[in-house]
Protein backbone atom coordinates (compact mmCIF):
# COMPACT_ATOMS: atom_id res chain seq x y z
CA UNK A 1 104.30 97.49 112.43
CA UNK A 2 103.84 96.91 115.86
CA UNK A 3 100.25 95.73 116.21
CA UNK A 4 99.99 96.72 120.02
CA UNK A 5 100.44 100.46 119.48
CA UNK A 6 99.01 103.04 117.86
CA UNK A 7 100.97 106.72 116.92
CA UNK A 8 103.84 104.91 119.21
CA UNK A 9 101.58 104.46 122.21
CA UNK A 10 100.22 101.21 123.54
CA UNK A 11 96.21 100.56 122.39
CA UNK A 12 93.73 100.60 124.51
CA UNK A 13 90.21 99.52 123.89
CA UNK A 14 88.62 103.13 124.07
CA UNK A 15 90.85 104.47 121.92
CA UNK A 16 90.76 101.79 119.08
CA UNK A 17 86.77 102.14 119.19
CA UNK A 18 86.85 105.55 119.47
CA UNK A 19 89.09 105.81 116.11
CA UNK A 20 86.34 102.99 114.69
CA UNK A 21 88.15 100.02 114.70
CA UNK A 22 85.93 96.92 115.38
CA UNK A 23 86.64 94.64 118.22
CA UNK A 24 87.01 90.78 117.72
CA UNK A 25 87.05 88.65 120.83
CA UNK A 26 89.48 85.75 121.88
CA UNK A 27 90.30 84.32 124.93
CA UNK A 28 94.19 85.70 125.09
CA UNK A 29 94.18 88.40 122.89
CA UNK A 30 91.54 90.90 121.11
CA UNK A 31 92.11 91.74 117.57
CA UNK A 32 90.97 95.36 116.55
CA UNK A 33 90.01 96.01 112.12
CA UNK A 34 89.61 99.32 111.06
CA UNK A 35 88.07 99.08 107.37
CA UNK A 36 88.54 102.69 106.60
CA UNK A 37 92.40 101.77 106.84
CA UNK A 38 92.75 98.27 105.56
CA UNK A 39 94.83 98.37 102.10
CA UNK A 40 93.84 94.79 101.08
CA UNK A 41 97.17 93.61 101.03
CA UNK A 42 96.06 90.62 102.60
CA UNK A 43 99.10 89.20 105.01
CA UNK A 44 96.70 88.62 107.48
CA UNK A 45 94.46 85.36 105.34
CA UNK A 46 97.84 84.27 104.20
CA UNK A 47 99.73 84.36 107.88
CA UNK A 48 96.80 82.82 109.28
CA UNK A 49 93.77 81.81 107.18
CA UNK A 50 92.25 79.92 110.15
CA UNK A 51 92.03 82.90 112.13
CA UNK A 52 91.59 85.42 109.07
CA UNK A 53 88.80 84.30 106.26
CA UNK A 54 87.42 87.53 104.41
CA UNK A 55 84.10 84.66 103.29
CA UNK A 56 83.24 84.28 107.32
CA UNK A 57 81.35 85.91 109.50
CA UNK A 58 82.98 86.97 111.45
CA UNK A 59 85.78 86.93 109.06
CA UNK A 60 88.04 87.17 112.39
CA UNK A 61 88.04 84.35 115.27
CA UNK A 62 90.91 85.41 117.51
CA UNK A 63 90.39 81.81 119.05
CA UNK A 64 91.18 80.26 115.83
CA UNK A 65 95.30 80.34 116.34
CA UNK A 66 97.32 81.06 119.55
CA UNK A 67 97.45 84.78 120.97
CA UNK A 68 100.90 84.46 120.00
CA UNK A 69 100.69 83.39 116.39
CA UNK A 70 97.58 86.38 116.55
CA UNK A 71 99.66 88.96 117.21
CA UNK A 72 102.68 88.13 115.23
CA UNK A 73 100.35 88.00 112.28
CA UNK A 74 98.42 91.54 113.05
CA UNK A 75 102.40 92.95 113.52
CA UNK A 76 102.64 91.92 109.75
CA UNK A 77 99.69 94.22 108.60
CA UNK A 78 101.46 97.34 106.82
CA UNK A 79 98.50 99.37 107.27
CA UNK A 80 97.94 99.65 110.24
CA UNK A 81 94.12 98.54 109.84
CA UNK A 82 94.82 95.74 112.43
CA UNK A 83 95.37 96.05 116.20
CA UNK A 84 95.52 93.75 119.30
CA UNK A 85 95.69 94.01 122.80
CA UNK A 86 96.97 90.75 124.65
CA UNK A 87 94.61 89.90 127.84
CA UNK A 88 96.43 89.30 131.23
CA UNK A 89 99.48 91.73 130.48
């Protein structure tokens, strides 16, 4: 799934809040978690568990793992419940 769109359209911040996804700050790259659509299938904690750690608070640190590695790991959610948006493209 590609993390940087949403019904085939890129994201944008006021429509991922809108739709209730929470935003998660990084330096390159936002990461967007709707709860009402996470499955629990849990790719994200095992594609990155420094970045992803359902015990934290915040259980996301974008900062925690390059933008890159971010969104390639948010691409792997089949859900749908995770989003990103890439700063400075």
């Amino acid at each position: 799934m590609d993390g940087a769109k949403l019904n085939g359209k890129p994201v944008t911040q006021e429509t991922l809040e809108e739709k209730g996804y929470k935003r998660y700050h990084g330096e390159g790259i936002d990461i967007y978690y709707s709860k009402d659509i996470c499955a629990h299938i849990g790719n994200c904690v095992r594609g990155n568990p420094e970045i992803f750690e359902v015990g934290r608070r915040p259980w996301i640190i974008a900062d925690n793992g390059t933008a890159e590695n971010a969104a390639y790991v948010v691409d792997t959610c089949p859900s749908g419940a995770l989003k990103y948006i890439r700063k400075g493209e």
